[in-house]
PDB file of N, CA and C in Angstrom:
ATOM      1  N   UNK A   1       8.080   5.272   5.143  1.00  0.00           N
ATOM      2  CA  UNK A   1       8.462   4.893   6.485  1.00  0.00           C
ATOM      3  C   UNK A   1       9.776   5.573   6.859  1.00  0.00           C
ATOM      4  N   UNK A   2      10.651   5.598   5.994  1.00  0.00           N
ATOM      5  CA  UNK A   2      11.842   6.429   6.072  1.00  0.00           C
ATOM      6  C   UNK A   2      11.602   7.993   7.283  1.00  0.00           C
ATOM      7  N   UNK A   3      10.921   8.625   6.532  1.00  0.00           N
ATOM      8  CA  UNK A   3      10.572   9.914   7.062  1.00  0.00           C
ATOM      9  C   UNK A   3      10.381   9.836   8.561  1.00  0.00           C
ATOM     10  N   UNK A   4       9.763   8.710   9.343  1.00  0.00           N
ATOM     11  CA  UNK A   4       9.687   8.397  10.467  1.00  0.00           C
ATOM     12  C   UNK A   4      10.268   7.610  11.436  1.00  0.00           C
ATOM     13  N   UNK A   5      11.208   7.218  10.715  1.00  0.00           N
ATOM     14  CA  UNK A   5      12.910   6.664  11.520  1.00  0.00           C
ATOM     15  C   UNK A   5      13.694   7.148  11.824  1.00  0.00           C
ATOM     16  N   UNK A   6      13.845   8.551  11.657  1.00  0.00           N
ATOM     17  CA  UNK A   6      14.734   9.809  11.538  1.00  0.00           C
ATOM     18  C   UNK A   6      15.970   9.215  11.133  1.00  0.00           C
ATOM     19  N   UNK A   7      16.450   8.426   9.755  1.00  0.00           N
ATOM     20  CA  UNK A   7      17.539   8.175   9.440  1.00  0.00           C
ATOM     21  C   UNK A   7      17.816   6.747   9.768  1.00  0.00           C
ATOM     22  N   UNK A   8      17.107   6.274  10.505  1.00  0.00           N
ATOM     23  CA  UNK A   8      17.851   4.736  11.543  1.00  0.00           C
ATOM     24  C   UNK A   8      17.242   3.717  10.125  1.00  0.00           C
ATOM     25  N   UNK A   9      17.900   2.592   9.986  1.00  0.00           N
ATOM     26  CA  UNK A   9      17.117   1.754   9.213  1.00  0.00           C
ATOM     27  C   UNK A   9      17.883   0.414   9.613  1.00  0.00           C
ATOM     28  N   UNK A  10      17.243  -0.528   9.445  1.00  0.00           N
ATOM     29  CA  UNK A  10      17.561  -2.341   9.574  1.00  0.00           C
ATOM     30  C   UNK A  10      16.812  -3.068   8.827  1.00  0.00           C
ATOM     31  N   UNK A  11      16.723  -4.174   9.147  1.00  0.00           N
ATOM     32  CA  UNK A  11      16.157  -5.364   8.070  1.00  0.00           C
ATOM     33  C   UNK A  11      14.595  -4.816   8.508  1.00  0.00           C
ATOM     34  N   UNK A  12      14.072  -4.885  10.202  1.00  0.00           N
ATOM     35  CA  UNK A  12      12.852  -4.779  10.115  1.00  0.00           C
ATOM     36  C   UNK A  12      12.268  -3.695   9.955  1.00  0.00           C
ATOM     37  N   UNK A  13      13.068  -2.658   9.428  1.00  0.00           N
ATOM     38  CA  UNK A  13      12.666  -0.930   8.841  1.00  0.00           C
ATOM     39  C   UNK A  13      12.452  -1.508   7.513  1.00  0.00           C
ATOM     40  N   UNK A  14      13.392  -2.141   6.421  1.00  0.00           N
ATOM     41  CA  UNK A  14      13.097  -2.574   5.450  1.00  0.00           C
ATOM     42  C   UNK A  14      12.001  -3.059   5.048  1.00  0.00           C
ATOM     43  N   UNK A  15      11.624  -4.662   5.630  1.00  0.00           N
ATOM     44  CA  UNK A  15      10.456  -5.424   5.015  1.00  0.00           C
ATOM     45  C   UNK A  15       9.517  -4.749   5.693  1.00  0.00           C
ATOM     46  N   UNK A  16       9.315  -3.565   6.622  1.00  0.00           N
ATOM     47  CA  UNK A  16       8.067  -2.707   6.743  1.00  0.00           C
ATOM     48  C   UNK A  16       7.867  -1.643   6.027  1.00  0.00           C
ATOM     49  N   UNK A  17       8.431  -1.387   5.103  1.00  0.00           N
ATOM     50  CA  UNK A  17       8.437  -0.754   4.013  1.00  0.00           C
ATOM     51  C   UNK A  17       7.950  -1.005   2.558  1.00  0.00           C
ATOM     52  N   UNK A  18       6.718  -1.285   2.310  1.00  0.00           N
ATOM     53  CA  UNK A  18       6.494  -1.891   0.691  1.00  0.00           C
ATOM     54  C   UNK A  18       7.078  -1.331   0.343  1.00  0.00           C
ATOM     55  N   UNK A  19       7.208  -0.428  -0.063  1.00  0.00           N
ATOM     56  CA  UNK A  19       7.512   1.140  -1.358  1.00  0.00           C
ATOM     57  C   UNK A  19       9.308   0.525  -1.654  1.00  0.00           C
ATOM     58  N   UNK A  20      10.036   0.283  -0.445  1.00  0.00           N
ATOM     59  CA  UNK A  20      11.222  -0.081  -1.105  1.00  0.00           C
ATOM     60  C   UNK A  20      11.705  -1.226  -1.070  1.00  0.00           C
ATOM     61  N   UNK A  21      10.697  -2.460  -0.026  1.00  0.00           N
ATOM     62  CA  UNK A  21      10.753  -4.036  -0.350  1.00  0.00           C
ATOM     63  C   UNK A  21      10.498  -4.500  -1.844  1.00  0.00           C
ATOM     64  N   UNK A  22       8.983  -3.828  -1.904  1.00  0.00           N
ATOM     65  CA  UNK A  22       8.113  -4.330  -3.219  1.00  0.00           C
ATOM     66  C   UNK A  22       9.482  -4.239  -4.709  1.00  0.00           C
ATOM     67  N   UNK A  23       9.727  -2.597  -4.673  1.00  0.00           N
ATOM     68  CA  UNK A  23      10.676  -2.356  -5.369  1.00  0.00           C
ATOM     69  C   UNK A  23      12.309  -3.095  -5.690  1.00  0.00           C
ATOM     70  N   UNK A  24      12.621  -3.322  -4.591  1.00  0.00           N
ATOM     71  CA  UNK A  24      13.585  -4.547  -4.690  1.00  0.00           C
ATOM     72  C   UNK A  24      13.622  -5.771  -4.468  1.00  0.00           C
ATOM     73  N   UNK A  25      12.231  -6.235  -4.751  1.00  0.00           N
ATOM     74  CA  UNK A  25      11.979  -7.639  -4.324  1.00  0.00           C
ATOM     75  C   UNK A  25      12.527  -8.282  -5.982  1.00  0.00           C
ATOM     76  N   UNK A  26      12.933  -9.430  -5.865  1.00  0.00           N
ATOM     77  CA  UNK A  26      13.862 -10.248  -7.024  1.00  0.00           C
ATOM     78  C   UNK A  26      13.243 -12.093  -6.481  1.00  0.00           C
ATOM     79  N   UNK A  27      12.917 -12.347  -5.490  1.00  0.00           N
ATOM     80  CA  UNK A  27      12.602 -13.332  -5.173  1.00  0.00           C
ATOM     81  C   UNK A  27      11.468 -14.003  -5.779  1.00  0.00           C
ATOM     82  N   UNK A  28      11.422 -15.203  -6.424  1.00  0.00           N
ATOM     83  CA  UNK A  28      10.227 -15.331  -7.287  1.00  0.00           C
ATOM     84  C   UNK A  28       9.223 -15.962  -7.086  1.00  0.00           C
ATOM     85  N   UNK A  29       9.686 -16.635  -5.793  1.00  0.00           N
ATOM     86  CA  UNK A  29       8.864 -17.328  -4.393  1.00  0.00           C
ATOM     87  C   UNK A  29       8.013 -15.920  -3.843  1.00  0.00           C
ATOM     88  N   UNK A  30       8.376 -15.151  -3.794  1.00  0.00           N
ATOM     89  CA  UNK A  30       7.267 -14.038  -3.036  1.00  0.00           C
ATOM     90  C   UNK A  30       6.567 -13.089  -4.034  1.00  0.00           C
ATOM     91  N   UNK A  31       7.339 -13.110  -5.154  1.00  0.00           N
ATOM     92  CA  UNK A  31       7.036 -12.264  -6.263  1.00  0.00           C
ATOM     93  C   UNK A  31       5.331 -12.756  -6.627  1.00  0.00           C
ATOM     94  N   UNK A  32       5.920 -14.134  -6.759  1.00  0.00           N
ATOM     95  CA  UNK A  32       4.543 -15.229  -7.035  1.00  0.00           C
ATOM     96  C   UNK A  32       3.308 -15.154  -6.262  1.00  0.00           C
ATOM     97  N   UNK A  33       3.317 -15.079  -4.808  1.00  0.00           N
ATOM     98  CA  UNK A  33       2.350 -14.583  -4.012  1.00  0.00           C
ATOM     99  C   UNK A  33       1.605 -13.213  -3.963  1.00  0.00           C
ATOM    100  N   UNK A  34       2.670 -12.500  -4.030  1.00  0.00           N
ATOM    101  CA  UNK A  34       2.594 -11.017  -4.431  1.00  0.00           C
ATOM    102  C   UNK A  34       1.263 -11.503  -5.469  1.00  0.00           C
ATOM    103  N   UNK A  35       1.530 -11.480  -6.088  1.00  0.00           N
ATOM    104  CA  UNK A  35       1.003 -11.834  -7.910  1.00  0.00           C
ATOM    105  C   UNK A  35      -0.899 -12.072  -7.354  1.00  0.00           C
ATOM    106  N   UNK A  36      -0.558 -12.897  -6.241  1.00  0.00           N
ATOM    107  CA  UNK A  36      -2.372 -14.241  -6.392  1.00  0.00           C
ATOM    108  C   UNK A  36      -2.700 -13.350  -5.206  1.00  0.00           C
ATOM    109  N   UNK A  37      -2.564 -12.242  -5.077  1.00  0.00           N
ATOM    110  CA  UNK A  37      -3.169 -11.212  -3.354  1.00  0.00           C
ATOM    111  C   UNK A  37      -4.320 -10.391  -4.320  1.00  0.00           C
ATOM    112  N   UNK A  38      -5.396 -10.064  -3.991  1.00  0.00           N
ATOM    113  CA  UNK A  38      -6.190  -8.823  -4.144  1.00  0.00           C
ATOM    114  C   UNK A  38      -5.711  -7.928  -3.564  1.00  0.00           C
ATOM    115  N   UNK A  39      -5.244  -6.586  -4.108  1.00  0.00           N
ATOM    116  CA  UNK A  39      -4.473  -5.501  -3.940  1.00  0.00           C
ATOM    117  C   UNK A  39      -5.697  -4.398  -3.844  1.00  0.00           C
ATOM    118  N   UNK A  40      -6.178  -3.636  -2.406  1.00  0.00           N
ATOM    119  CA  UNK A  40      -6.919  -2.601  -2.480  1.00  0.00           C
ATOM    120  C   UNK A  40      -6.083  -1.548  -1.269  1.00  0.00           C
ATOM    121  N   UNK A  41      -5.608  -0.758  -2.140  1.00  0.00           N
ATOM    122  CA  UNK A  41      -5.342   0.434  -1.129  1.00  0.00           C
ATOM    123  C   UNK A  41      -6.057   1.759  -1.199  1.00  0.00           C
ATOM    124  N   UNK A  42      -6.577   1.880  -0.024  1.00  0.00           N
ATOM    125  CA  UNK A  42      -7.739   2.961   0.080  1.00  0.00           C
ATOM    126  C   UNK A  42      -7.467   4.166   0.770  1.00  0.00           C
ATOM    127  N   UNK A  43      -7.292   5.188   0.516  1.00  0.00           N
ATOM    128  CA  UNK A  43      -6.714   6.690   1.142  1.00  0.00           C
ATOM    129  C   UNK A  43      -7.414   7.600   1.257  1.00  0.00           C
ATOM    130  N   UNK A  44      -7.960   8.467   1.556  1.00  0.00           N
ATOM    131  CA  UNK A  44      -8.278   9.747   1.091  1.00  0.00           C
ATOM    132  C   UNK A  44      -7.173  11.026   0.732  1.00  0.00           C
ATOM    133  N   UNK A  45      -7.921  11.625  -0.180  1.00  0.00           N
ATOM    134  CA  UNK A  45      -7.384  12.267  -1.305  1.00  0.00           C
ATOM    135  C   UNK A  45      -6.356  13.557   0.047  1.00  0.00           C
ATOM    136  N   UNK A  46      -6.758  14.056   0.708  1.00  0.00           N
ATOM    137  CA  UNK A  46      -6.262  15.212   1.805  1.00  0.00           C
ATOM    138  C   UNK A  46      -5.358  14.483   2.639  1.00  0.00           C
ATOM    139  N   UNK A  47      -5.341  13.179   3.034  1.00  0.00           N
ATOM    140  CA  UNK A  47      -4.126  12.693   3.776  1.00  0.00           C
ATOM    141  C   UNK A  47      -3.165  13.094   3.014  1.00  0.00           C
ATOM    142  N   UNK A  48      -2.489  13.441   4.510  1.00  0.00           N
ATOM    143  CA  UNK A  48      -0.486  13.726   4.214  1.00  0.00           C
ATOM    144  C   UNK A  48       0.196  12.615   3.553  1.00  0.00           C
ATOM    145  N   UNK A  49      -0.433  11.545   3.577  1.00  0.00           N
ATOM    146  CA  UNK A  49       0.901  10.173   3.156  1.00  0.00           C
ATOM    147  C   UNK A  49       0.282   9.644   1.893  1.00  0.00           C
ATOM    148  N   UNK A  50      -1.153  10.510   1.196  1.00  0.00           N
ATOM    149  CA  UNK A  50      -1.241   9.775  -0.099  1.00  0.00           C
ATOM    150  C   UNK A  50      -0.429   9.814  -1.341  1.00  0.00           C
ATOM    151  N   UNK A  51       0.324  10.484  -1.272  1.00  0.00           N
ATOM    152  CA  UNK A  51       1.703  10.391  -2.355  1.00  0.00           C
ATOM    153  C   UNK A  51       2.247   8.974  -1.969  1.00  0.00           C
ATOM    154  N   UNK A  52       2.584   8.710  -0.894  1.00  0.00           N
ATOM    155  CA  UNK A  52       2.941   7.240  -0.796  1.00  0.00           C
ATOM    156  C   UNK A  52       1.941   6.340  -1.183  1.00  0.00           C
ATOM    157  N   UNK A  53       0.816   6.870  -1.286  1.00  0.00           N
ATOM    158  CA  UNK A  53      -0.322   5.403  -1.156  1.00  0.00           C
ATOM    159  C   UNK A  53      -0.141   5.225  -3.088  1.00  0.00           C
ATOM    160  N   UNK A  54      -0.083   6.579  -3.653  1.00  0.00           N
ATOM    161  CA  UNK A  54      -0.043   6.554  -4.931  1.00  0.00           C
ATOM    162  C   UNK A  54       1.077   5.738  -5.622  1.00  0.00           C
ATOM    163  N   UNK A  55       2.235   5.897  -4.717  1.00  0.00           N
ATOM    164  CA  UNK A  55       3.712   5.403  -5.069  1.00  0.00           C
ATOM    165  C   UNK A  55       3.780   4.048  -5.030  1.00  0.00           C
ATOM    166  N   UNK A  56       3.246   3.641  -3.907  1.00  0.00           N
ATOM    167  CA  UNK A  56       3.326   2.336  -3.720  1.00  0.00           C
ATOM    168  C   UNK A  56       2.435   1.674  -4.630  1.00  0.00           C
ATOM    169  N   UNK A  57       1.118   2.374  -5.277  1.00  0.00           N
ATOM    170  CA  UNK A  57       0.331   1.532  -5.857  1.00  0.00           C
ATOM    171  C   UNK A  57       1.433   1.849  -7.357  1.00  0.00           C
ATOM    172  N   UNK A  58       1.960   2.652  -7.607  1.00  0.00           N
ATOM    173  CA  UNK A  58       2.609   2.383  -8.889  1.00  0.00           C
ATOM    174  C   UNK A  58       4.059   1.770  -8.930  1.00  0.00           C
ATOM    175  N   UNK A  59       4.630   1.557  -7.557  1.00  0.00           N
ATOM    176  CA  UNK A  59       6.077  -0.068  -7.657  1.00  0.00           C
ATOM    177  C   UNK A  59       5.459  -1.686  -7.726  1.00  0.00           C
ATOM    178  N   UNK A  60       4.036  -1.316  -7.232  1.00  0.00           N
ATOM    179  CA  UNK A  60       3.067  -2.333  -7.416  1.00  0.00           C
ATOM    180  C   UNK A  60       3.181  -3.317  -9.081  1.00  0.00           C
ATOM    181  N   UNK A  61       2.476  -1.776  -9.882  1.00  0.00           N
ATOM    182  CA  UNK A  61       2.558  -2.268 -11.351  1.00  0.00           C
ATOM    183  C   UNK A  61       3.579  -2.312 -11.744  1.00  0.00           C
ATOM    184  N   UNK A  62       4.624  -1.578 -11.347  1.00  0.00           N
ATOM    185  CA  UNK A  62       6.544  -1.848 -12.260  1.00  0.00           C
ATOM    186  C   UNK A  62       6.514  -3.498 -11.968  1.00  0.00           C
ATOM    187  N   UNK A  63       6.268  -3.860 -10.898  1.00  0.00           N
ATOM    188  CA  UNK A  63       6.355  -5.103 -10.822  1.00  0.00           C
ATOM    189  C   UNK A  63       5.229  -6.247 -11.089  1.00  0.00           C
ATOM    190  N   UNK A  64       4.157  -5.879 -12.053  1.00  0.00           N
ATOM    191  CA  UNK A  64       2.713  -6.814 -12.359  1.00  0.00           C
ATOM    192  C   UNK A  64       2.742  -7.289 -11.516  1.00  0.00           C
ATOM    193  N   UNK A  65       2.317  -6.670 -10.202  1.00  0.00           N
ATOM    194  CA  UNK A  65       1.548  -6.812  -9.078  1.00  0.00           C
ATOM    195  C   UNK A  65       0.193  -6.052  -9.191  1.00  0.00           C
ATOM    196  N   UNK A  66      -1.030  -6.473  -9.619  1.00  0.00           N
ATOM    197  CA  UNK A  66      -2.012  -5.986  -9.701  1.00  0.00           C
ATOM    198  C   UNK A  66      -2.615  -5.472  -8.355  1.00  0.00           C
ATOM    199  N   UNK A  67      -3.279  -4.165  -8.490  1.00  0.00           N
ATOM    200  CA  UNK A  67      -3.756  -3.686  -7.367  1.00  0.00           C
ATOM    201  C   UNK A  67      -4.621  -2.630  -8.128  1.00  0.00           C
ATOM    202  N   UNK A  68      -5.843  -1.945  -6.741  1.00  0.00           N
ATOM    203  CA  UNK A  68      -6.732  -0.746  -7.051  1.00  0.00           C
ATOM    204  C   UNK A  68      -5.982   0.113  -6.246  1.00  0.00           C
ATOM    205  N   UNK A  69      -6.152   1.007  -6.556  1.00  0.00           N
ATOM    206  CA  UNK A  69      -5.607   2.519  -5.772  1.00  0.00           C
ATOM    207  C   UNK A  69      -7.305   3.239  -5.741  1.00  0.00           C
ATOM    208  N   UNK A  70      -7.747   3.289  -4.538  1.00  0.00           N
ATOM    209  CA  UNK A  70      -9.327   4.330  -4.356  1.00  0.00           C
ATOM    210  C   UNK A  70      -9.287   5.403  -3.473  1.00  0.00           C
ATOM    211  N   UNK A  71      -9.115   6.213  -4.215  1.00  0.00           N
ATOM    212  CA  UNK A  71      -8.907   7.593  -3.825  1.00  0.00           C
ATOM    213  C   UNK A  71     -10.304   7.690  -3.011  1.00  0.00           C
ATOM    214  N   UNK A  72     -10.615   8.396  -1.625  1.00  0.00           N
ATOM    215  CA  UNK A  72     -11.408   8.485  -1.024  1.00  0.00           C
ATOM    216  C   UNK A  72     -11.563  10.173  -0.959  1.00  0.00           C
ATOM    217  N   UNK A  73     -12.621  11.243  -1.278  1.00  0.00           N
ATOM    218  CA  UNK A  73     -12.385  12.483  -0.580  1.00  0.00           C
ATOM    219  C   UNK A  73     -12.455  12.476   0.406  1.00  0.00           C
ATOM    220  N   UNK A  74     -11.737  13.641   1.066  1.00  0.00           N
ATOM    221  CA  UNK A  74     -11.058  14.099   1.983  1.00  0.00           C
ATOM    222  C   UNK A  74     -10.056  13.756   2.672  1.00  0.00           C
ATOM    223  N   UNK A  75     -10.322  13.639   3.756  1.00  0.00           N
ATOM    224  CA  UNK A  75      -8.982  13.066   4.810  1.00  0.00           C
ATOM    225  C   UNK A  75      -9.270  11.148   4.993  1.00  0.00           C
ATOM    226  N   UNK A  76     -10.269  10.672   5.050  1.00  0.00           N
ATOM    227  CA  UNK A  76     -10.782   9.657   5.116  1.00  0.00           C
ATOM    228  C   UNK A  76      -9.729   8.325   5.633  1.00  0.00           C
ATOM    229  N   UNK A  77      -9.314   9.238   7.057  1.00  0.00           N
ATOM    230  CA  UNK A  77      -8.709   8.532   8.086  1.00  0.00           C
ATOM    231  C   UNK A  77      -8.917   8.468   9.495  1.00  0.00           C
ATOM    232  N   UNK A  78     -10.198   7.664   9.533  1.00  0.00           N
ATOM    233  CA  UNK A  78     -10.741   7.700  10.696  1.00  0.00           C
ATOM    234  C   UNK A  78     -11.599   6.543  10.784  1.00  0.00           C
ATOM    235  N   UNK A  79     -12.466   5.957  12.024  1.00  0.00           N
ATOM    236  CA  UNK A  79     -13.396   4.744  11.805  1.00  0.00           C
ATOM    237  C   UNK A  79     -14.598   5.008  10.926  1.00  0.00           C
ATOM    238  N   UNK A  80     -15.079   6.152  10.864  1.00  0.00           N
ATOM    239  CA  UNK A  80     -16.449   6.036  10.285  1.00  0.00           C
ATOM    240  C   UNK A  80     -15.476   6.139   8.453  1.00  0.00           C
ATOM    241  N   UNK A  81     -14.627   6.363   8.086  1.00  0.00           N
ATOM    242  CA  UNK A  81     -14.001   5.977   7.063  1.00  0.00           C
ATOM    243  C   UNK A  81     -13.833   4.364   6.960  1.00  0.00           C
ATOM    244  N   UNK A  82     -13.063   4.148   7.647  1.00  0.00           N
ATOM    245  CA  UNK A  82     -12.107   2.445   7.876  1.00  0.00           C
ATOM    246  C   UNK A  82     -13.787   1.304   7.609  1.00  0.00           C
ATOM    247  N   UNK A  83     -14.713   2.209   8.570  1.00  0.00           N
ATOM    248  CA  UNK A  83     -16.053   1.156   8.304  1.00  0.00           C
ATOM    249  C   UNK A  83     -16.545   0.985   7.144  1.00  0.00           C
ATOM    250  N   UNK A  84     -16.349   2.219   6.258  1.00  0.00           N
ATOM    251  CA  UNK A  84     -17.320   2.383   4.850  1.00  0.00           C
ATOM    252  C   UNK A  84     -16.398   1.445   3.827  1.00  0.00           C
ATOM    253  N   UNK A  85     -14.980   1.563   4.532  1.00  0.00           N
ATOM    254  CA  UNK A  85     -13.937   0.561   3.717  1.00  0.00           C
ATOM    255  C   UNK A  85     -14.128  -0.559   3.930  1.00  0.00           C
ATOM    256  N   UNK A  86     -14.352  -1.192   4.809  1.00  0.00           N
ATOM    257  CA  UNK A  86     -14.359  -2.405   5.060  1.00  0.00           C
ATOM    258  C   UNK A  86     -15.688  -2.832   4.420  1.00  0.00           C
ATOM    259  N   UNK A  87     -16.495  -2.700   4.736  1.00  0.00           N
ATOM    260  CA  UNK A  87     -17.771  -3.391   4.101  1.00  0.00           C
ATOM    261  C   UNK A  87     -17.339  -3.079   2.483  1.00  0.00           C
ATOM    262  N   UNK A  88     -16.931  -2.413   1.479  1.00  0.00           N
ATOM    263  CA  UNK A  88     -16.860  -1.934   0.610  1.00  0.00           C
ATOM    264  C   UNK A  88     -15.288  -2.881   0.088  1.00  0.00           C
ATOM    265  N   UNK A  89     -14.742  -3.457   0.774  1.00  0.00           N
ATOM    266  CA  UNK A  89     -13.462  -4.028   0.685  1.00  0.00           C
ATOM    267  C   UNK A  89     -13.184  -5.485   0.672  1.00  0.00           C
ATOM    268  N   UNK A  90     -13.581  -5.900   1.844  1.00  0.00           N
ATOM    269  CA  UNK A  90     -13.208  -7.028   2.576  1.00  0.00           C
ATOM    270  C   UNK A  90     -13.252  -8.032   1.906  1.00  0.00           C
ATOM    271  N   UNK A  91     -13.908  -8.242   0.687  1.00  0.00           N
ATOM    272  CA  UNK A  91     -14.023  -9.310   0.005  1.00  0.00           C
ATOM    273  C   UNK A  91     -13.151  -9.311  -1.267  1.00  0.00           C
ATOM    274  N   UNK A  92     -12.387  -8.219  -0.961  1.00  0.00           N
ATOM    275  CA  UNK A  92     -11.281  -8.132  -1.954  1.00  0.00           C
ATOM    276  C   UNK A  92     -11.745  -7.211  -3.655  1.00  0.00           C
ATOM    277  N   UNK A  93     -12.855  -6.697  -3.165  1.00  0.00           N
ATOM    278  CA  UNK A  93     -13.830  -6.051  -4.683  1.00  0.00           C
ATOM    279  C   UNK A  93     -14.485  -5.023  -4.332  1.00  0.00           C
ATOM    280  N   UNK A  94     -14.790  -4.163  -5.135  1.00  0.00           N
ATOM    281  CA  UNK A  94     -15.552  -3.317  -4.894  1.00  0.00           C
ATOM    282  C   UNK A  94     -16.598  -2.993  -6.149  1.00  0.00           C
TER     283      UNK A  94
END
């Protein structure tokens, strides 16, 4: 999210940020929730921002926050993507 603030940041740049909330989260009240979520983040492999999708799924595990990381080919950012995700998702499994 950084990259797209051009520099500006506040509290609500922060907690919209997993990658550096998740990472400095210490709270054990949210840690705990964190914990009981089904974690599916779904990307395709050619998006520009899957280094983040990768990153975030690995501050995930620094912190045993369980999650899937599913690499999708190609760009697989679009509805006829988002649809094949959702039916394939929504129930928290695949």
């Amino acid at each position: 999210i950084r990259r797209f603030t051009g520099g500006y940041e506040d509290e609500m740049v922060y907690f919209n940020n997993p990658i550096q909330f998740v990472a400095n989260e210490q709270d054990p009240n949210r840690l705990y929730r964190l914990y009981q979520l089904d974690i599916i983040i779904a990307a395709g492999r050619d998006d520009r921002l899957m280094s983040s999708s990768r990153e975030l799924s690995r501050v995930l595990w620094d912190k045993g926050i369980g999650n899937a990381l599913r690499e999708w080919e190609g760009w697989a950012h679009d509805w006829p993507y988002w649809e094949q995700m959702l039916r394939l998702y929504i129930n928290g499994s695949d």
